[in-house]
Protein backbone atom coordinates (compact mmCIF):
# COMPACT_ATOMS: atom_id res chain seq x y z
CA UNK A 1 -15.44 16.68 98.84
CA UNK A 2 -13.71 15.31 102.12
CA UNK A 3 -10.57 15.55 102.96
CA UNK A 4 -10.11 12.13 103.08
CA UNK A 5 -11.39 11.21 98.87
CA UNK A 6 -8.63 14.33 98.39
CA UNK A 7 -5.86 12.09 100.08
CA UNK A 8 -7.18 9.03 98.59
CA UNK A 9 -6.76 10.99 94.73
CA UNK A 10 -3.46 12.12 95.69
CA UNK A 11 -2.35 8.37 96.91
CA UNK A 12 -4.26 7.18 93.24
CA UNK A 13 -1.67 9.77 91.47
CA UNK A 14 1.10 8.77 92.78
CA UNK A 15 0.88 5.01 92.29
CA UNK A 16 -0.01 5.76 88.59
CA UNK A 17 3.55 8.06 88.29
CA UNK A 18 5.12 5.12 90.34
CA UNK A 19 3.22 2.95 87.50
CA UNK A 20 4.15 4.82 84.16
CA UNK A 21 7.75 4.54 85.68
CA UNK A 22 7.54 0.52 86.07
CA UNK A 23 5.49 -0.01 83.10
CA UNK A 24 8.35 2.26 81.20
CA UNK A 25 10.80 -0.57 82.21
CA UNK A 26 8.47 -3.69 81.43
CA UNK A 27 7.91 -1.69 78.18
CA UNK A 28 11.51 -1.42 77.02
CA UNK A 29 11.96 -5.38 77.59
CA UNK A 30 8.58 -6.06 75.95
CA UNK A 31 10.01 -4.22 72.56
CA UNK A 32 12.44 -7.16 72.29
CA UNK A 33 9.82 -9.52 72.66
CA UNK A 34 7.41 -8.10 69.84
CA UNK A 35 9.98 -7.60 67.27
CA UNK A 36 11.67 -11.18 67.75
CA UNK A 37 8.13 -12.61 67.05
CA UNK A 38 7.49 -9.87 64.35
CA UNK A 39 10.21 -11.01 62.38
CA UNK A 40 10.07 -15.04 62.83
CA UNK A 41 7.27 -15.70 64.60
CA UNK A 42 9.01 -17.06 67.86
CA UNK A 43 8.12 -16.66 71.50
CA UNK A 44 11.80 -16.06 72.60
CA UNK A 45 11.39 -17.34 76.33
CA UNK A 46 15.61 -16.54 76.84
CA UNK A 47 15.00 -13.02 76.42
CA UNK A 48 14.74 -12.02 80.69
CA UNK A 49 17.87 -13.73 80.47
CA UNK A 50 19.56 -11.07 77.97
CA UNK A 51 18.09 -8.46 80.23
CA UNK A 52 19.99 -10.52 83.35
CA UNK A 53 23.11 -10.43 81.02
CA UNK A 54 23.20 -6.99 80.37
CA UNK A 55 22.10 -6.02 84.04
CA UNK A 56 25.34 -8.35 85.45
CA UNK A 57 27.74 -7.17 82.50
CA UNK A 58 27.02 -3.56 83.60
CA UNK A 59 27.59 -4.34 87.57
CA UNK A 60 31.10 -5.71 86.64
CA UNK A 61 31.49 -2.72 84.41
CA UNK A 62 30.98 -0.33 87.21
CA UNK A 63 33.17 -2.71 89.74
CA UNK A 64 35.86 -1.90 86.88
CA UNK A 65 35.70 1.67 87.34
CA UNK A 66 34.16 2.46 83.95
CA UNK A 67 31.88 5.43 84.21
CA UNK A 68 28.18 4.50 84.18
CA UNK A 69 27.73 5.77 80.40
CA UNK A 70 30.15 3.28 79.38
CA UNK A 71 28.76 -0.08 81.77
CA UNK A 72 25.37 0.82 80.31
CA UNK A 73 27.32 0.48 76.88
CA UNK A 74 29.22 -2.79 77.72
CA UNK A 75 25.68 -4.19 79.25
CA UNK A 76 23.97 -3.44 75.60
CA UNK A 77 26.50 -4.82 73.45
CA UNK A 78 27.07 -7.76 75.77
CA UNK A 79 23.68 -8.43 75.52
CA UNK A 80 23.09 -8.07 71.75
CA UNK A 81 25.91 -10.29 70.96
CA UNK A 82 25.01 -12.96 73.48
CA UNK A 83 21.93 -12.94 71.42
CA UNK A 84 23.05 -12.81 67.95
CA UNK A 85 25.04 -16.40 69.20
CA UNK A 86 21.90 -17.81 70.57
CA UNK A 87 20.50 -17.08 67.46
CA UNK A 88 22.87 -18.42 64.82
CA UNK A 89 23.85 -21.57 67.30
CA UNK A 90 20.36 -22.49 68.82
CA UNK A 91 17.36 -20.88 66.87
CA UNK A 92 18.81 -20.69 63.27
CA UNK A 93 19.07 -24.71 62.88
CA UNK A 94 15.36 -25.93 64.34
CA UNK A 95 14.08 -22.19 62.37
CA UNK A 96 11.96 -24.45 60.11
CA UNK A 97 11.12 -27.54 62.41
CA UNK A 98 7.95 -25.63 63.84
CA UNK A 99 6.95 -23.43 66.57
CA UNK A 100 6.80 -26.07 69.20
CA UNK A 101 10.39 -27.48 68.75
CA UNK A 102 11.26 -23.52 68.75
CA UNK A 103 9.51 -22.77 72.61
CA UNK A 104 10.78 -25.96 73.82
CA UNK A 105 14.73 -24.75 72.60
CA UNK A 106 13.65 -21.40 74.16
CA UNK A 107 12.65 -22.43 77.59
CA UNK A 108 15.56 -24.85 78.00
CA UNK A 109 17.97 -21.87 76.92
CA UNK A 110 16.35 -19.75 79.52
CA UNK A 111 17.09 -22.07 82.05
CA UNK A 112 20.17 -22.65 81.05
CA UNK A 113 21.67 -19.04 81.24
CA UNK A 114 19.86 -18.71 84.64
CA UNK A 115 21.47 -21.80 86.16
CA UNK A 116 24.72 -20.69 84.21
CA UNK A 117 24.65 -17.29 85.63
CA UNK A 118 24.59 -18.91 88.90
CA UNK A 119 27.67 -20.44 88.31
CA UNK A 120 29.50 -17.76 86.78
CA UNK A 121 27.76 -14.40 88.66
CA UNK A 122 27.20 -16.24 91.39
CA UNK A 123 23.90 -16.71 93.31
CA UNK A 124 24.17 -13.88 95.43
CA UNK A 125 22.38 -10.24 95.10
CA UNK A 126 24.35 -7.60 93.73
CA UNK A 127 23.02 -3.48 93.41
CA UNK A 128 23.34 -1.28 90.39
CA UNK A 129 23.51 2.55 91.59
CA UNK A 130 20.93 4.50 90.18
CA UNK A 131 22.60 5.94 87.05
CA UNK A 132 21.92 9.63 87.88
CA UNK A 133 21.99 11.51 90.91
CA UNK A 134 18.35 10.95 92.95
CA UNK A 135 16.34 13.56 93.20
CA UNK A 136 13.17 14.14 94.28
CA UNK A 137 10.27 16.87 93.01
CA UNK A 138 7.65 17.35 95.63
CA UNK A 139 4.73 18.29 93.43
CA UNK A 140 1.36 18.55 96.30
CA UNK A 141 1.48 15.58 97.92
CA UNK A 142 2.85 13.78 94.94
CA UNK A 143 6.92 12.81 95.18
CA UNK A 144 8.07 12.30 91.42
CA UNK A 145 12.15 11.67 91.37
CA UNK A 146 14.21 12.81 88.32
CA UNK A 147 15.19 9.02 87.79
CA UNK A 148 11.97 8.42 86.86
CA UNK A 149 11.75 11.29 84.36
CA UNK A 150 14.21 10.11 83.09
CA UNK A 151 13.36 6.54 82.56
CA UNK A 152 9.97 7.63 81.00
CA UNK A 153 12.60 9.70 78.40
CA UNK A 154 15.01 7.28 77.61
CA UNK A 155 11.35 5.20 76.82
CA UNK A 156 9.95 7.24 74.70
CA UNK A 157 13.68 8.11 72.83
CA UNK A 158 13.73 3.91 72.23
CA UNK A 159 10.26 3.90 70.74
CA UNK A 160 10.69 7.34 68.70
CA UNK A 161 13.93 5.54 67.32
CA UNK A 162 12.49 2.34 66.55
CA UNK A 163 9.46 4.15 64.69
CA UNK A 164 12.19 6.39 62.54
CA UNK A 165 14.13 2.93 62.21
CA UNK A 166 11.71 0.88 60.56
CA UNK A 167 9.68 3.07 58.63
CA UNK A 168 12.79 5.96 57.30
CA UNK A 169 16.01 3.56 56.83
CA UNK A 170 16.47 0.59 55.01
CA UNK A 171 17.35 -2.24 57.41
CA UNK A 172 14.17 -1.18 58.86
CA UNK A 173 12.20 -1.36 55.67
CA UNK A 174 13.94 -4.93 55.15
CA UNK A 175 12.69 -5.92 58.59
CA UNK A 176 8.95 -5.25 57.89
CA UNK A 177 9.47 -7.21 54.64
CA UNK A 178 10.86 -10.64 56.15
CA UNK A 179 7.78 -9.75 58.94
CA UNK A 180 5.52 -9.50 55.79
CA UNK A 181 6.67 -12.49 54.44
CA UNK A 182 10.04 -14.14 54.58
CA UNK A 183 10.00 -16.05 51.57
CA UNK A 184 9.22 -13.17 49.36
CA UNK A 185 11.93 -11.05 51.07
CA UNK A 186 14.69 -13.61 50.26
CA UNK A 187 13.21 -13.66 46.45
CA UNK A 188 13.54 -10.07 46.61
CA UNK A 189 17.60 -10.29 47.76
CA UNK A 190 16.92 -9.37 51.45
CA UNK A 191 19.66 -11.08 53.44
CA UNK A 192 17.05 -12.40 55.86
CA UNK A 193 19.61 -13.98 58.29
CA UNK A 194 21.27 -10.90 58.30
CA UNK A 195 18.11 -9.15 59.51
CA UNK A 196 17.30 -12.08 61.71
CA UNK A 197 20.31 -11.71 63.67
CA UNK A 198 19.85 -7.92 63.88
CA UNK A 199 16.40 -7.81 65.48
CA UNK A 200 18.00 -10.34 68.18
CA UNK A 201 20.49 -8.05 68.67
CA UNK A 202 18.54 -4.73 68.67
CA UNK A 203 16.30 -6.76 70.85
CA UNK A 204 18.51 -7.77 73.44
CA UNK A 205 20.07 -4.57 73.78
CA UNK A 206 17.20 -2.65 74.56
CA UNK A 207 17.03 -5.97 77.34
CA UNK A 208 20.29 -4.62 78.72
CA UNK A 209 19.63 -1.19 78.59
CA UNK A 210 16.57 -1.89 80.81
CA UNK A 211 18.41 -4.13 83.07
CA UNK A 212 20.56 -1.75 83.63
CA UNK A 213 18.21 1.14 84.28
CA UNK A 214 15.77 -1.64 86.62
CA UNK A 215 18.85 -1.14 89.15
CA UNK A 216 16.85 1.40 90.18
CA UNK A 217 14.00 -0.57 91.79
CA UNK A 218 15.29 -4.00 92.50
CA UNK A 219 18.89 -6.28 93.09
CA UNK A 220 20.68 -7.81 90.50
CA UNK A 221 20.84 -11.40 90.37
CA UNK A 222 20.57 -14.49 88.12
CA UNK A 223 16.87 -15.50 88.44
CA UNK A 224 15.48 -11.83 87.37
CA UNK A 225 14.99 -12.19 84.29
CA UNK A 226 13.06 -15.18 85.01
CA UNK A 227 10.01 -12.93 86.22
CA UNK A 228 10.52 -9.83 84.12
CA UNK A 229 10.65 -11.50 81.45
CA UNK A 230 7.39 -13.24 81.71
CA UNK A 231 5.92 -9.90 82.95
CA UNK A 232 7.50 -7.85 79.42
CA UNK A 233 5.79 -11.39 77.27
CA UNK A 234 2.43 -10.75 79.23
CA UNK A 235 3.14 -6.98 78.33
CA UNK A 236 3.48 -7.72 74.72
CA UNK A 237 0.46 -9.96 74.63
CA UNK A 238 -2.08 -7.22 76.25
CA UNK A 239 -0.88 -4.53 73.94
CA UNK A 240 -0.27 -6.77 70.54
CA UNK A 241 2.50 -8.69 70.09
CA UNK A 242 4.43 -8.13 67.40
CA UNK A 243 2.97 -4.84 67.50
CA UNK A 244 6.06 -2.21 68.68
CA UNK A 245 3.33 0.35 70.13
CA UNK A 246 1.58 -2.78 71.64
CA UNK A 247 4.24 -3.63 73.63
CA UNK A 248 5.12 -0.06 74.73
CA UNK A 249 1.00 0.45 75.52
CA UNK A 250 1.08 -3.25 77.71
CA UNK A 251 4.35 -2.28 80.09
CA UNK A 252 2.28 0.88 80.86
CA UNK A 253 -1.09 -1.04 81.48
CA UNK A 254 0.41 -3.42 83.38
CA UNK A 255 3.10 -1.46 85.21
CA UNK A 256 0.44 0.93 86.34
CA UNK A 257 -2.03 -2.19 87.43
CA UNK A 258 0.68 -3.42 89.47
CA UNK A 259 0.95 -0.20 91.70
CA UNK A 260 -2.52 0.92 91.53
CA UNK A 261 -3.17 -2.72 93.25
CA UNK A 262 -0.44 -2.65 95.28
CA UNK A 263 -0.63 0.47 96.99
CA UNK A 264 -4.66 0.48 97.35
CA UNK A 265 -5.28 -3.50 98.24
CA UNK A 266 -2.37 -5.77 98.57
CA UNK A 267 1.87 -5.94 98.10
CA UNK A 268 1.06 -9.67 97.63
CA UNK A 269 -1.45 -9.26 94.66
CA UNK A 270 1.05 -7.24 92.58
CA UNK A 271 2.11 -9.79 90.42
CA UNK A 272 -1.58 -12.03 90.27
CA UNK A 273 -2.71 -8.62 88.58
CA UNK A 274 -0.54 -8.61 85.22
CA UNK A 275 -1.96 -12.14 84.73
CA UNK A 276 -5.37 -10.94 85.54
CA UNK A 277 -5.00 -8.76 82.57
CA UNK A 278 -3.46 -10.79 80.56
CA UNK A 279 -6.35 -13.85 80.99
CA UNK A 280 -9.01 -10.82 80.79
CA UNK A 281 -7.29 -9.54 77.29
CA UNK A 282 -7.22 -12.83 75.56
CA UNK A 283 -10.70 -13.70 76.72
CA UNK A 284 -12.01 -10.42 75.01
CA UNK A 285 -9.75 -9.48 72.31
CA UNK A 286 -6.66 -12.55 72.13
CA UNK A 287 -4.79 -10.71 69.43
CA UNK A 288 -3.85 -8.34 72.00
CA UNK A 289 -5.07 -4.42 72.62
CA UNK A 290 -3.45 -3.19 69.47
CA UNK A 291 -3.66 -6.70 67.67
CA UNK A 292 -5.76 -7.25 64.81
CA UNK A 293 -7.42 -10.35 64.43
CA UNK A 294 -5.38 -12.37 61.61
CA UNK A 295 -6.57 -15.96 59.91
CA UNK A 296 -3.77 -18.70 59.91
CA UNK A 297 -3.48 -21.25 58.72
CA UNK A 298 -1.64 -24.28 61.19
């Protein structure tokens, strides 16, 4: 084996830790994304912009002195009630008008809160400390940093507490039932609104929460969610949307695609890729990775 195919495995293992770290992050966003359109069916387009929320929230939290326990708090809840209004004010009243009214009211939200967040946050880039002291492990020729250990933790906590959430308590139970059918749940006494407006808001926190941690890799401003939010949707497509391991399973497909093609071919391709997959996955299997294949009538 020559030296060289040894450096080119060691280059190969660290783009794919580089990877699991940005697909951990496109993973956390993507949950929001499958369990809005578990629960009700909708493509929630304004959901980068809760992540943008959260992520400015938390910046101003910090400028505030607040420790950076507390701005990651203030960026979650600011987020999950930002969405719980968006909910009850713009989805609730067009709920039963159809799915193309719906994406229509969702894209013209998104662009709302980004041109709004222009005006409020200002246009300008802002930077979110990382929110532990950098390390780094030197491991061979491998450099792993304890930030992203840690963000591959906090990923795993989210999805281990959404699994014990839905299946062990009963809001969660009462979530898979309006997913299972949402006229049968409201026969059945399940507040559905109730557990409408909850999912948005579980939803959009774990959008702040990764907003918040994403200061680790890029700026802060009020077009990001604009492009990680299309790249957590293309995540939750390729592993199953509406499928909470799906989504987790896509942000680590395509986070690792992105540096595996970055770091071996082109900078400039890292973004063509996650579309690549995502026109590649609904060519073979469109229901997603994860997805089973469901009959519907429209």
């Amino acid at each position: 084996m020559s030296q060289n195919f040894i450096y080119f495995l060691w280059d190969c293992l660290q783009y794919f830790i580089n990877g699991i770290a940005q697909g951990s992050l496109y993973a956390m966003v993507a949950l929001g994304y499958t369990m809005v359109y578990g629960i009700i069916r909708l493509v929630n387009f304004a959901h980068g912009e809760f992540l943008m929320i959260g992520a400015m929230c938390g910046f101003y939290a910090l400028r505030a002195n607040l420790p950076m326990p507390a701005a990651i708090v203030v960026a979650m809840l600011s987020s999950g009630l930002i969405a719980i209004i968006v909910e009850r004010v713009v989805y609730r009243p067009i709920r039963k008008s159809g799915r193309i009214p719906a994406l229509i009211t969702a894209i013209g939200t998104s662009l709302f809160f980004q041109y709004f967040g222009q005006l409020v946050f200002g246009a300008d880039p802002k930077t979110i400390p990382p929110f532990i002291v950098e390390k780094i492990y030197n491991l061979g020729e491998v450099n792993v940093s304890n930030v992203q250990i840690a963000i591959f933790c906090i990923t795993l906590f989210v999805l281990l507490f959404l699994f014990w959430l839905t299946h062990y308590t009963k809001v969660g139970k009462a979530m898979r039932a309006v997913s299972f059918n949402l006229p049968a749940a409201e026969l059945m006494g399940i507040n559905t609104n109730r557990i409408i407006s909850f999912t948005f808001f579980l939803g959009a926190a774990l959008a702040g929460l990764g907003g918040m941690l994403m200061g680790y890799t890029m700026s802060v401003e009020p077009m990001m969610g604009m492009n990680l939010g299309t790249k957590a949707f293309v995540a939750a497509v390729v592993g199953g949307i509406g499928i909470i391991p799906g989504a987790a399973l896509g942000g680590f497909i395509i986070g690792i695609a992105e540096n595996l093609v970055a770091g071996l071919y082109k900078s400039s391709l890292r973004d063509a890729v996650s579309f690549f997959i995502l026109i590649l996955i609904l060519l073979v299997k469109p229901s997603g990775i994860l997805g089973k294949n469901v009959k519907e009538k429209v």
